[in-house]
N, C-alpha and C. Protein backbone atom coordinates (compact mmCIF):
# COMPACT_ATOMS: atom_id res chain seq x y z
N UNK A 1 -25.39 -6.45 -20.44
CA UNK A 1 -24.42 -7.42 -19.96
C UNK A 1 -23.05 -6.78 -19.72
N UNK A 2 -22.70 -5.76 -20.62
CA UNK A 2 -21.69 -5.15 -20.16
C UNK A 2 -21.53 -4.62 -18.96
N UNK A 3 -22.34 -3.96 -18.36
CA UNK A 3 -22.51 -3.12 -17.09
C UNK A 3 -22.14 -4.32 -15.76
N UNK A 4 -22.52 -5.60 -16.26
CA UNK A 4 -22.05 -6.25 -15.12
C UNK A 4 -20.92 -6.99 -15.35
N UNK A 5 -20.25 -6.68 -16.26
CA UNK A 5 -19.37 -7.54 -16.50
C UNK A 5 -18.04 -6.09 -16.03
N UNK A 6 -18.76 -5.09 -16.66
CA UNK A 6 -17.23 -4.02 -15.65
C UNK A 6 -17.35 -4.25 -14.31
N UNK A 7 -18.37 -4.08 -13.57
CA UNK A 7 -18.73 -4.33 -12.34
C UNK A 7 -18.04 -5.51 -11.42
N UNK A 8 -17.97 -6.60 -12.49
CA UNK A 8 -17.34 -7.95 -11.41
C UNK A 8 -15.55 -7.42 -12.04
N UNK A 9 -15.44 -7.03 -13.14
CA UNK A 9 -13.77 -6.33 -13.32
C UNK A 9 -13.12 -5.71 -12.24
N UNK A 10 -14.36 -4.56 -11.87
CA UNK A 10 -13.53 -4.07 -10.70
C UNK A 10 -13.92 -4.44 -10.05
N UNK A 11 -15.03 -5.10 -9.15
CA UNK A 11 -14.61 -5.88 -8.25
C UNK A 11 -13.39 -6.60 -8.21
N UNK A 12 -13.13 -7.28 -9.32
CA UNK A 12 -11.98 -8.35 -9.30
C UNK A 12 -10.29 -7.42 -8.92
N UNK A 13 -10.36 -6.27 -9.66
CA UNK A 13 -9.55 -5.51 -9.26
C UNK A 13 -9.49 -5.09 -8.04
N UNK A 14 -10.23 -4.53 -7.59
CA UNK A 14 -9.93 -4.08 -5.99
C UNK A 14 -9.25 -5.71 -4.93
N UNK A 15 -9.99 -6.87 -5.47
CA UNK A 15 -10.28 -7.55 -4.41
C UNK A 15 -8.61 -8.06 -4.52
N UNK A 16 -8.26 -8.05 -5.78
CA UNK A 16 -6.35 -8.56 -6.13
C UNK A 16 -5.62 -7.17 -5.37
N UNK A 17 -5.95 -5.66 -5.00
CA UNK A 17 -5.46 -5.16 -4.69
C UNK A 17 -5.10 -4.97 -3.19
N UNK A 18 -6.99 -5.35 -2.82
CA UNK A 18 -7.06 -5.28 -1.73
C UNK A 18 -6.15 -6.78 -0.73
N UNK A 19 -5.80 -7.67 -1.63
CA UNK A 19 -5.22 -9.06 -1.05
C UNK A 19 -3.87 -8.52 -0.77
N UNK A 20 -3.29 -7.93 -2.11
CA UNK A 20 -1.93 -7.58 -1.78
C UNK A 20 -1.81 -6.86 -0.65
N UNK A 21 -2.48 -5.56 -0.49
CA UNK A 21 -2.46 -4.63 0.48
C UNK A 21 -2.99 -5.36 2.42
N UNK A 22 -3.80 -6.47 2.05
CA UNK A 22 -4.24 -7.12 3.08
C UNK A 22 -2.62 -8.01 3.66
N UNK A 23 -1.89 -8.78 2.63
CA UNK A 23 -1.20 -9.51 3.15
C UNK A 23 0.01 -8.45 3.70
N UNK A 24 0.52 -7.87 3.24
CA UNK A 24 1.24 -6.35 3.73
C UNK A 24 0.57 -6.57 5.17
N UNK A 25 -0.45 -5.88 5.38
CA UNK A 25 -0.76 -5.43 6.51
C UNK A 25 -1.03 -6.64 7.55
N UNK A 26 -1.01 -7.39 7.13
CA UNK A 26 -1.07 -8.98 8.17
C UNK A 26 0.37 -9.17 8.54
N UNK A 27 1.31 -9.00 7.48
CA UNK A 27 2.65 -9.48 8.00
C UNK A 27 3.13 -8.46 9.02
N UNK A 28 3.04 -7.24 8.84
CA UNK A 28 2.95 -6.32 9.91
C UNK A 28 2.69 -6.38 10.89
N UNK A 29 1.04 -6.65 11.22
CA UNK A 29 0.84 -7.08 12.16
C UNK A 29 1.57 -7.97 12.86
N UNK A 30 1.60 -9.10 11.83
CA UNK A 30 2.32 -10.06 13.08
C UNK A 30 3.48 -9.73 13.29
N UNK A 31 4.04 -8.76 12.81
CA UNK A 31 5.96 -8.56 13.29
C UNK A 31 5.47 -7.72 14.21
N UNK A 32 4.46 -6.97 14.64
CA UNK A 32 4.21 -6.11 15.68
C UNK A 32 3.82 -6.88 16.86
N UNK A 33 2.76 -7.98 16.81
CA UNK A 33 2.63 -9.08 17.84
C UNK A 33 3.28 -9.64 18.42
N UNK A 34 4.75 -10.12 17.32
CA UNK A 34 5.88 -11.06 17.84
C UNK A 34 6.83 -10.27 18.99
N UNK A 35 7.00 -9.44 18.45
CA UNK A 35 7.42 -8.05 19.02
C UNK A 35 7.07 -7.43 20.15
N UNK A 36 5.92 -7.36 20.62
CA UNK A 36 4.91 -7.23 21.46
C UNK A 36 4.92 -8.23 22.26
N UNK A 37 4.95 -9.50 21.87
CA UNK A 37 5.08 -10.82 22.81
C UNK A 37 6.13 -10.75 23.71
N UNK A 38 7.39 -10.15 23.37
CA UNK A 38 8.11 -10.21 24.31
C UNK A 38 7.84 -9.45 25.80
N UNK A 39 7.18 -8.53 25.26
CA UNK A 39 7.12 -7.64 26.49
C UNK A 39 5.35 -8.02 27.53
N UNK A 40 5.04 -9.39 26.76
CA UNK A 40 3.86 -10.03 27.38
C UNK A 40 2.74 -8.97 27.37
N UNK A 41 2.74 -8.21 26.27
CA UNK A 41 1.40 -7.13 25.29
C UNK A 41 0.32 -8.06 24.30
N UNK A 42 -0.50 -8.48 24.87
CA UNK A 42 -1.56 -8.78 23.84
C UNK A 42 -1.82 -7.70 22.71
N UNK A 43 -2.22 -8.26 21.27
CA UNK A 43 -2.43 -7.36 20.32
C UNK A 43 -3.13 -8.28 19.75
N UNK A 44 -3.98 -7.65 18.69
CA UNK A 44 -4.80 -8.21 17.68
C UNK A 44 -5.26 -6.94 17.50
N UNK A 45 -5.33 -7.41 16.11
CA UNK A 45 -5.65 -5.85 14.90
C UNK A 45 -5.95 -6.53 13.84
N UNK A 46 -6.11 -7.83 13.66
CA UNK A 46 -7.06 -8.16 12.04
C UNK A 46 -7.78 -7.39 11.25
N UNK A 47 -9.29 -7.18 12.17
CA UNK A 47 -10.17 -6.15 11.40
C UNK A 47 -9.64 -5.18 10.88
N UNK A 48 -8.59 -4.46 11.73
CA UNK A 48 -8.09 -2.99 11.21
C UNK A 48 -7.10 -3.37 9.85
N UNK A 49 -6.44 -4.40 10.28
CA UNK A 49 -5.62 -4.82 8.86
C UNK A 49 -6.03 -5.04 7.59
N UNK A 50 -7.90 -5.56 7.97
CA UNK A 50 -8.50 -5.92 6.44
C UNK A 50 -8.77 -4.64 6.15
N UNK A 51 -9.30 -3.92 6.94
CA UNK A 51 -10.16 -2.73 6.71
C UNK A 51 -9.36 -1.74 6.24
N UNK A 52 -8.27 -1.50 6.48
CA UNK A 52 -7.02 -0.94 6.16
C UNK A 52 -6.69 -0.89 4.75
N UNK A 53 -6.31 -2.41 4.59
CA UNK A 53 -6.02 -2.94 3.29
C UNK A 53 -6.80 -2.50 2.19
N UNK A 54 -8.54 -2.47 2.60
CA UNK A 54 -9.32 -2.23 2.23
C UNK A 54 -9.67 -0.93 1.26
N UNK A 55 -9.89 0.00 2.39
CA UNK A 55 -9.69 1.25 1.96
C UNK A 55 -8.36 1.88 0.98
N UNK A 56 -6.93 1.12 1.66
CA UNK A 56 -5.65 2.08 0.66
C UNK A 56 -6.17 0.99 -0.72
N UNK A 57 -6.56 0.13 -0.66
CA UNK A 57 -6.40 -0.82 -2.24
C UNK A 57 -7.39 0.11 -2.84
N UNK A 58 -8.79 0.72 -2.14
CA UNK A 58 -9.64 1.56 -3.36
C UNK A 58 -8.57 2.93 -3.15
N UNK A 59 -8.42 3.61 -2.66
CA UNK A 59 -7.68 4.72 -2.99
C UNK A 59 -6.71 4.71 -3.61
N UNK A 60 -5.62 4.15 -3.72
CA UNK A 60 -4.52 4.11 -4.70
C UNK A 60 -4.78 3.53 -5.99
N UNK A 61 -6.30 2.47 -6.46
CA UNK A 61 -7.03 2.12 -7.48
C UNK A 61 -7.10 3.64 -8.30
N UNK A 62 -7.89 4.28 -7.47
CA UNK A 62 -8.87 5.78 -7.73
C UNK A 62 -7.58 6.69 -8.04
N UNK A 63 -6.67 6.72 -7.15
CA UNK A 63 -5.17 7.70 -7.11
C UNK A 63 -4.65 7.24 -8.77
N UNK A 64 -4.90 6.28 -9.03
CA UNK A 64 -4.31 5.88 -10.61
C UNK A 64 -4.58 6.10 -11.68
N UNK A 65 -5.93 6.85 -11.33
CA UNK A 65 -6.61 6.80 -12.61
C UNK A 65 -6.38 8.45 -12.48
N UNK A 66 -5.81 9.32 -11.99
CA UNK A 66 -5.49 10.76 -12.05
C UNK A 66 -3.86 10.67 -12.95
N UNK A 67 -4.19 11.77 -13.52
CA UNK A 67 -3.11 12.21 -14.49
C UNK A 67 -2.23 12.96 -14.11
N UNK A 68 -0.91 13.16 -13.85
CA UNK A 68 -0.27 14.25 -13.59
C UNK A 68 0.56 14.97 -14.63
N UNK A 69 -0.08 14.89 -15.86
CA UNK A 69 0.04 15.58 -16.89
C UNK A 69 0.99 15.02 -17.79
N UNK A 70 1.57 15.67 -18.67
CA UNK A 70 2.23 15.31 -20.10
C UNK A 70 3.61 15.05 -19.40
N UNK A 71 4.10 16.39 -18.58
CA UNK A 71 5.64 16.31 -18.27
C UNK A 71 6.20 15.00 -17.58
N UNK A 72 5.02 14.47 -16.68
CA UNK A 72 5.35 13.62 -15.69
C UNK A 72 5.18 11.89 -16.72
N UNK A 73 4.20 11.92 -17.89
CA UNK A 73 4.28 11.12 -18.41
C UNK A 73 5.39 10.83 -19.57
N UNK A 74 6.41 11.96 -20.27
CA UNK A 74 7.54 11.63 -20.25
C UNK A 74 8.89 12.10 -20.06
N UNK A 75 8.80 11.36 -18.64
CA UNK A 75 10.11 11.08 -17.25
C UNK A 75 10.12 9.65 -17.47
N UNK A 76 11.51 9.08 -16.72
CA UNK A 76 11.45 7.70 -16.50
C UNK A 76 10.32 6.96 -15.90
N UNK A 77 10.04 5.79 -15.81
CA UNK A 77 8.56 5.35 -14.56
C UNK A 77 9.40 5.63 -13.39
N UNK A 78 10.52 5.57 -13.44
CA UNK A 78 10.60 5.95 -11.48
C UNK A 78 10.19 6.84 -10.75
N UNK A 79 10.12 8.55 -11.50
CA UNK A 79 9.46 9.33 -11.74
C UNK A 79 8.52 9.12 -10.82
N UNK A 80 7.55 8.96 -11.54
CA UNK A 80 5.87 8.24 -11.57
C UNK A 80 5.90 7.41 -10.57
N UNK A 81 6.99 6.72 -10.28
CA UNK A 81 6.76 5.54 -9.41
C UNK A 81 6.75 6.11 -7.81
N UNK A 82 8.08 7.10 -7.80
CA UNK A 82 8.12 7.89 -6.75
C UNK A 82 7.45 8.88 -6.32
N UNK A 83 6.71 9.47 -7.31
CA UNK A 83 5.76 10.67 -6.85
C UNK A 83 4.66 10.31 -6.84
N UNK A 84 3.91 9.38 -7.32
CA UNK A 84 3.03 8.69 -6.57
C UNK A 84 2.89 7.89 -5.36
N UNK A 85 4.06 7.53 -5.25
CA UNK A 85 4.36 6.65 -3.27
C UNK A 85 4.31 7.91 -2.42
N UNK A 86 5.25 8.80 -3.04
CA UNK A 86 4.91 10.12 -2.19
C UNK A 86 3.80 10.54 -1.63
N UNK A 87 3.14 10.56 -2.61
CA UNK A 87 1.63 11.17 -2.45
C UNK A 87 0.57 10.56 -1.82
N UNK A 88 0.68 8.86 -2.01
CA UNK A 88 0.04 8.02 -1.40
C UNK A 88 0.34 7.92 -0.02
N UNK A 89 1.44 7.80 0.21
CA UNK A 89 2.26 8.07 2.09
C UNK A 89 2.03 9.00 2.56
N UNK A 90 2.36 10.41 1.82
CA UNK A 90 1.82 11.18 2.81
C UNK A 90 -0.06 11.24 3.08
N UNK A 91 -0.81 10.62 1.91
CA UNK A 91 -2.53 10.92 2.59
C UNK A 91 -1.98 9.54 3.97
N UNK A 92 -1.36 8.60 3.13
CA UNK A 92 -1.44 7.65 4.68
C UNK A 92 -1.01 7.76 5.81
N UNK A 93 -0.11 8.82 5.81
CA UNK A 93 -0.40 9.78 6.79
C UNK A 93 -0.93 10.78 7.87
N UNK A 94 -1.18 11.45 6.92
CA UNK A 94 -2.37 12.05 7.60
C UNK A 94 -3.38 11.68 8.11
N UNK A 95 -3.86 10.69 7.34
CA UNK A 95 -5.29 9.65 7.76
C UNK A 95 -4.85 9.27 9.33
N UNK A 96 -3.53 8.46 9.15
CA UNK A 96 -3.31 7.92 9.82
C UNK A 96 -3.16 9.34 11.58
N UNK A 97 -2.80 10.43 11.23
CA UNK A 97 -2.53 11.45 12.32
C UNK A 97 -3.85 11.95 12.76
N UNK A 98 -4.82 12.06 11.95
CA UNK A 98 -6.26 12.57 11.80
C UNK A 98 -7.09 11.34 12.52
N UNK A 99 -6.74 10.06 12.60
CA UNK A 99 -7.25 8.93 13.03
C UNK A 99 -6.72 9.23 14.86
N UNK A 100 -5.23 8.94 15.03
CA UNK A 100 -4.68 9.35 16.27
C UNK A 100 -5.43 10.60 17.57
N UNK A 101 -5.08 11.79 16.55
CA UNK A 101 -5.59 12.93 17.14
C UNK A 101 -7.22 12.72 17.66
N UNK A 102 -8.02 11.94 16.86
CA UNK A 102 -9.55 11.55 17.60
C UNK A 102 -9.54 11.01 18.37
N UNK A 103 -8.53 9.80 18.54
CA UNK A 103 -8.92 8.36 19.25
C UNK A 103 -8.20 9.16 20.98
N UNK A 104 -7.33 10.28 20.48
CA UNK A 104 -6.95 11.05 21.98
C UNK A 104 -7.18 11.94 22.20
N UNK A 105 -8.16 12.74 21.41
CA UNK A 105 -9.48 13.92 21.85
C UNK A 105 -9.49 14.03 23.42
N UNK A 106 -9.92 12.76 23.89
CA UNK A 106 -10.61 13.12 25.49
C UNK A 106 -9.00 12.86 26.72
N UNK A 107 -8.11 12.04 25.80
CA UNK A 107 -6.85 11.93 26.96
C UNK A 107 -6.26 13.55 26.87
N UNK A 108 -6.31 14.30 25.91
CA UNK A 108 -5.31 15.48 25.95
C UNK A 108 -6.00 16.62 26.44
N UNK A 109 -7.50 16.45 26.14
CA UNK A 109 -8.34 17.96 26.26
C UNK A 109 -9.01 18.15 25.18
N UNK A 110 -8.88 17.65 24.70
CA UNK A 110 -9.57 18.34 22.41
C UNK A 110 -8.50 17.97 21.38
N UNK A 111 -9.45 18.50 20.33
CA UNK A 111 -8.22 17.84 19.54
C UNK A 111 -7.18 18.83 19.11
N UNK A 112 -7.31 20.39 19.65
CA UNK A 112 -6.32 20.86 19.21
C UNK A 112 -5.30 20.98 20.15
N UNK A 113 -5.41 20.70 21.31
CA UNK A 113 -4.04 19.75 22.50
C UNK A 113 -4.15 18.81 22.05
N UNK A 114 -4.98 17.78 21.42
CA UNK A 114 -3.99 16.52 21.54
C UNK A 114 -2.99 16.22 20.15
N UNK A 115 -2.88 17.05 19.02
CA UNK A 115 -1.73 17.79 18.43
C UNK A 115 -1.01 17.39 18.91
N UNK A 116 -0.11 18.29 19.97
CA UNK A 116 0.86 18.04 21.04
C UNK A 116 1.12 17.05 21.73
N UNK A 117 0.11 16.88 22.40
CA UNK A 117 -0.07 15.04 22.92
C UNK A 117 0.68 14.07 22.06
N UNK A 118 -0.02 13.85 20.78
CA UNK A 118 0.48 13.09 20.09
C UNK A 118 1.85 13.10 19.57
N UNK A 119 2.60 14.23 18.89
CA UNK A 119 3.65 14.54 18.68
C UNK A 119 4.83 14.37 20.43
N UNK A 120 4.28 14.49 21.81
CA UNK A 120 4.85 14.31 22.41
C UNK A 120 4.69 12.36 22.93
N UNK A 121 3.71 11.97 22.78
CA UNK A 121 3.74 10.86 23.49
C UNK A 121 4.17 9.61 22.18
N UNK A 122 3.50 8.29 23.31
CA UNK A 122 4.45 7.10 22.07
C UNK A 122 3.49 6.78 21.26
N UNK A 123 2.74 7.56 20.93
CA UNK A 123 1.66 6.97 19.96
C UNK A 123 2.66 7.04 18.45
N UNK A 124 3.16 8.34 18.49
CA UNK A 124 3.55 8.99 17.15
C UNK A 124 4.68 7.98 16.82
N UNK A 125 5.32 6.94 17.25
CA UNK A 125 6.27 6.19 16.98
C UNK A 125 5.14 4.66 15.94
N UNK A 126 4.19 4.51 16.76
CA UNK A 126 3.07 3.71 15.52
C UNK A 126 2.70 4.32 14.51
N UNK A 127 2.82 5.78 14.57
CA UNK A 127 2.19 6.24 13.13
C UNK A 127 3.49 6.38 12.35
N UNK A 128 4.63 6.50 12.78
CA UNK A 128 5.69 6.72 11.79
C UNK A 128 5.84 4.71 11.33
N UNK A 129 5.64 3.69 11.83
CA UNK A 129 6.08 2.83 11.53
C UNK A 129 5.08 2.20 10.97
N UNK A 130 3.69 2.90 11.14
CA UNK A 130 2.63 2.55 9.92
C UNK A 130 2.95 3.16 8.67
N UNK A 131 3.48 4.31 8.62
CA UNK A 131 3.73 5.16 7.58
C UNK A 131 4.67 4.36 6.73
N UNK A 132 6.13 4.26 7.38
CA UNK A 132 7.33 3.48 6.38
C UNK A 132 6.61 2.31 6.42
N UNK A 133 5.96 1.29 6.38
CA UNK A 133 5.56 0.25 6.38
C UNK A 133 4.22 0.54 5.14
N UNK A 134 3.45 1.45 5.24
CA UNK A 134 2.21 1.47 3.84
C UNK A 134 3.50 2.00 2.87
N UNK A 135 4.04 2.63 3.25
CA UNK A 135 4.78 3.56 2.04
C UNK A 135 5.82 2.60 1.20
N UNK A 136 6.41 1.66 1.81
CA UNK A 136 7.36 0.70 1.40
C UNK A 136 6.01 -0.61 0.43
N UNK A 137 4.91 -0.25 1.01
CA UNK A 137 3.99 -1.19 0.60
C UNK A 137 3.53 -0.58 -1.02
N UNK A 138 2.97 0.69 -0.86
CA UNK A 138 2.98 1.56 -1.73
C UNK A 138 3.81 1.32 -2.95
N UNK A 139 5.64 1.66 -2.77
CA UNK A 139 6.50 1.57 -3.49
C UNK A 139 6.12 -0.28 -4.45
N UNK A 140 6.14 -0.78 -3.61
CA UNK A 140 6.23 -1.79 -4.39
C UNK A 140 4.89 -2.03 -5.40
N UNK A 141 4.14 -1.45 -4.68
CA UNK A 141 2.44 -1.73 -5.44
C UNK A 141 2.72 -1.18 -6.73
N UNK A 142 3.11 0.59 -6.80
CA UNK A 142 3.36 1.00 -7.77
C UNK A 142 4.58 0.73 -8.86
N UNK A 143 5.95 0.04 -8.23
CA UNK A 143 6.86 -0.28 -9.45
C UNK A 143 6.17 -1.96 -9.71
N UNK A 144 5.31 -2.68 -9.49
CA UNK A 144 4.90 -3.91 -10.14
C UNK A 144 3.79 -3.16 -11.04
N UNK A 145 2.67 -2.05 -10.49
CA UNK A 145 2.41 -1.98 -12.17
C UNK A 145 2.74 -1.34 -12.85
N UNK A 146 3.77 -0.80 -12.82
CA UNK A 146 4.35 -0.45 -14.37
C UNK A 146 5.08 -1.58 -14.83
N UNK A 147 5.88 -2.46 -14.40
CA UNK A 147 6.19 -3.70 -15.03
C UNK A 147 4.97 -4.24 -15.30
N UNK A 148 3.67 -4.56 -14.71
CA UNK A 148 2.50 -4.77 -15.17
C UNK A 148 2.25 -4.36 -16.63
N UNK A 149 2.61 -2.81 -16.30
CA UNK A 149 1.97 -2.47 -17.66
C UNK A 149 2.97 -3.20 -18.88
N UNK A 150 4.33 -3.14 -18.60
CA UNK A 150 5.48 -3.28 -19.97
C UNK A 150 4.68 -4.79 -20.55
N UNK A 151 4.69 -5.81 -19.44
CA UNK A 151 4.48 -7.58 -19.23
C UNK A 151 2.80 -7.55 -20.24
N UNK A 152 2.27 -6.69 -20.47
CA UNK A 152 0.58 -6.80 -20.96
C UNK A 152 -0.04 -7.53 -19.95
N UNK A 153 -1.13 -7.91 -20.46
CA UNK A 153 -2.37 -8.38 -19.49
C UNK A 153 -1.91 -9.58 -19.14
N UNK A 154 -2.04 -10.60 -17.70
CA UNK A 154 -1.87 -11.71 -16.81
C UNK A 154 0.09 -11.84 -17.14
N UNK A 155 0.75 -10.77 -17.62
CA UNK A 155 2.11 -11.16 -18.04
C UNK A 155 2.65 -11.32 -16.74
N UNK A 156 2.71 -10.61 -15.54
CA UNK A 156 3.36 -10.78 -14.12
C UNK A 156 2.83 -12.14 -13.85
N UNK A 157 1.65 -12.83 -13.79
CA UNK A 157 1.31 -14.15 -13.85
C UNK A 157 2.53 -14.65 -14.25
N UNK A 158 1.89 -15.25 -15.47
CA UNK A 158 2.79 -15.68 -16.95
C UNK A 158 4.14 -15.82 -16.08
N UNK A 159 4.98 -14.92 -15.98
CA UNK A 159 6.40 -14.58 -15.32
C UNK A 159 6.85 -15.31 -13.78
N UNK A 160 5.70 -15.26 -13.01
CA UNK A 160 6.14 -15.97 -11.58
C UNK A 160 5.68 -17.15 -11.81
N UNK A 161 4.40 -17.44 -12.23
CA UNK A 161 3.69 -18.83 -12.17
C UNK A 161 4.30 -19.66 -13.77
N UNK A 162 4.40 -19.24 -14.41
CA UNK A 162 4.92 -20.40 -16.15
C UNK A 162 5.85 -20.06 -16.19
N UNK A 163 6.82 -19.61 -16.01
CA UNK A 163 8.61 -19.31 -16.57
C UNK A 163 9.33 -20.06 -15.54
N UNK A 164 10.39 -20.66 -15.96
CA UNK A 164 11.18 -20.84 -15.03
C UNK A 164 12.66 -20.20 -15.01
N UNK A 165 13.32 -20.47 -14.07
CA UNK A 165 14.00 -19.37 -14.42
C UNK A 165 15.11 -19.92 -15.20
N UNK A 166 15.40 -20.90 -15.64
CA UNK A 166 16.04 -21.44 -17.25
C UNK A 166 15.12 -20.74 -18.39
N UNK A 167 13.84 -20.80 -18.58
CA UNK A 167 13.55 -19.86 -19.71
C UNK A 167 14.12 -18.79 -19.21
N UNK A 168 14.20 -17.89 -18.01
CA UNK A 168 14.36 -16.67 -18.34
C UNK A 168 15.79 -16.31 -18.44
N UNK A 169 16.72 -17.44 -18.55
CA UNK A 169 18.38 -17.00 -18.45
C UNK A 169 18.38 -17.17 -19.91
N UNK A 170 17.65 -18.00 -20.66
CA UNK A 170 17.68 -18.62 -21.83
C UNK A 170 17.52 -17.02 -22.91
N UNK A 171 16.45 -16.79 -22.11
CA UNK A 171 15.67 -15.44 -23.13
C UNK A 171 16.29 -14.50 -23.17
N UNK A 172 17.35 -14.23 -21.13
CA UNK A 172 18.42 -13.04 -21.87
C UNK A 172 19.61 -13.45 -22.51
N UNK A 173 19.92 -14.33 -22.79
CA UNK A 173 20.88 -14.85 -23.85
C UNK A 173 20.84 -13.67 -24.81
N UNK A 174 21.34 -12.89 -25.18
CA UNK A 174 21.69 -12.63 -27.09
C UNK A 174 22.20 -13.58 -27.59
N UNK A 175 21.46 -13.10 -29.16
CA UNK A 175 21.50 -14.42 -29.74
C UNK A 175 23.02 -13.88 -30.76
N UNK A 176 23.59 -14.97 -30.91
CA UNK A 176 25.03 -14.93 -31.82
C UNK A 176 24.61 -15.47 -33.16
């Protein structure tokens, strides 16, 4: 019974990660659509947004469970907070340049012209604004769980959904 009970855990985990990372990438989208509307550009990118979402929510899951040793565990969490966004932006990166460079294989010649291609044409302006856009997504993923971690288990719950914010002016009161 245990074996399925980790099993629906992480499921349950990915699927809270993958929501966050999904709604990120939906609001995006649509600021890219709205955006796009003006200039009378159809867009739709759903699938790619779930699928997206999809994939960075298991990788930065998997990216968490790596250690970067004693020194890095005591630094401040910003530390931690920042050199892991780092690290996560730049694979989303690359993915994201390694994705590009295929999809224009046959417009440039191969893929080692379309390198160049890409770095010269307007593609590379979507990959930089996918980039600050996962990476800003990133940042936040990673400084909520370490407040995750301080808050214990369902405490970020607990905090948005049961507190109001009179308990919480109440609680930073010092007491006299």
């Amino acid at each position: 019974m245990s074996v399925i009970n980790s099993i629906f855990k992480e499921i349950k985990t990915i699927f809270r990660t993958a929501a966050y990372f999904a709604t990120v990438f939906l609001l995006m989208m649509v600021m890219k659509k709205l955006y796009l509307r003006d200039y009378n550009i159809e867009f739709t990118g759903i699938s790619q947004a779930l699928i997206g979402a999809l994939v960075l929510s298991k990788v930065v899951l998997l990216m968490g469970l790596i250690s970067f040793g004693s020194w890095l565990r005591n630094q401040p969490s910003i530390v931690d907070i920042c050199l892991r966004t780092l690290l996560y932006t730049l694979g989303v990166w690359m993915v994201i340049i390694l994705e590009k460079l295929f999809e224009r294989r046959h417009d440039a010649g191969g893929i080692t012209d379309s390198i160049s291609f890409l770095f010269s044409h307007r593609d590379i302006y979507h990959v930089w604004a996918t980039t600050i856009g996962s990476g800003l997504s990133i940042f936040i993923y990673n400084a909520f769980s370490v407040v995750q971690k301080l808050l214990g288990k369902h405490g970020l719950s607990k905090l948005f959904f049961n507190t109001s914010i009179d308990q919480l002016e109440h609680a930073a009161q010092p007491a006299h």
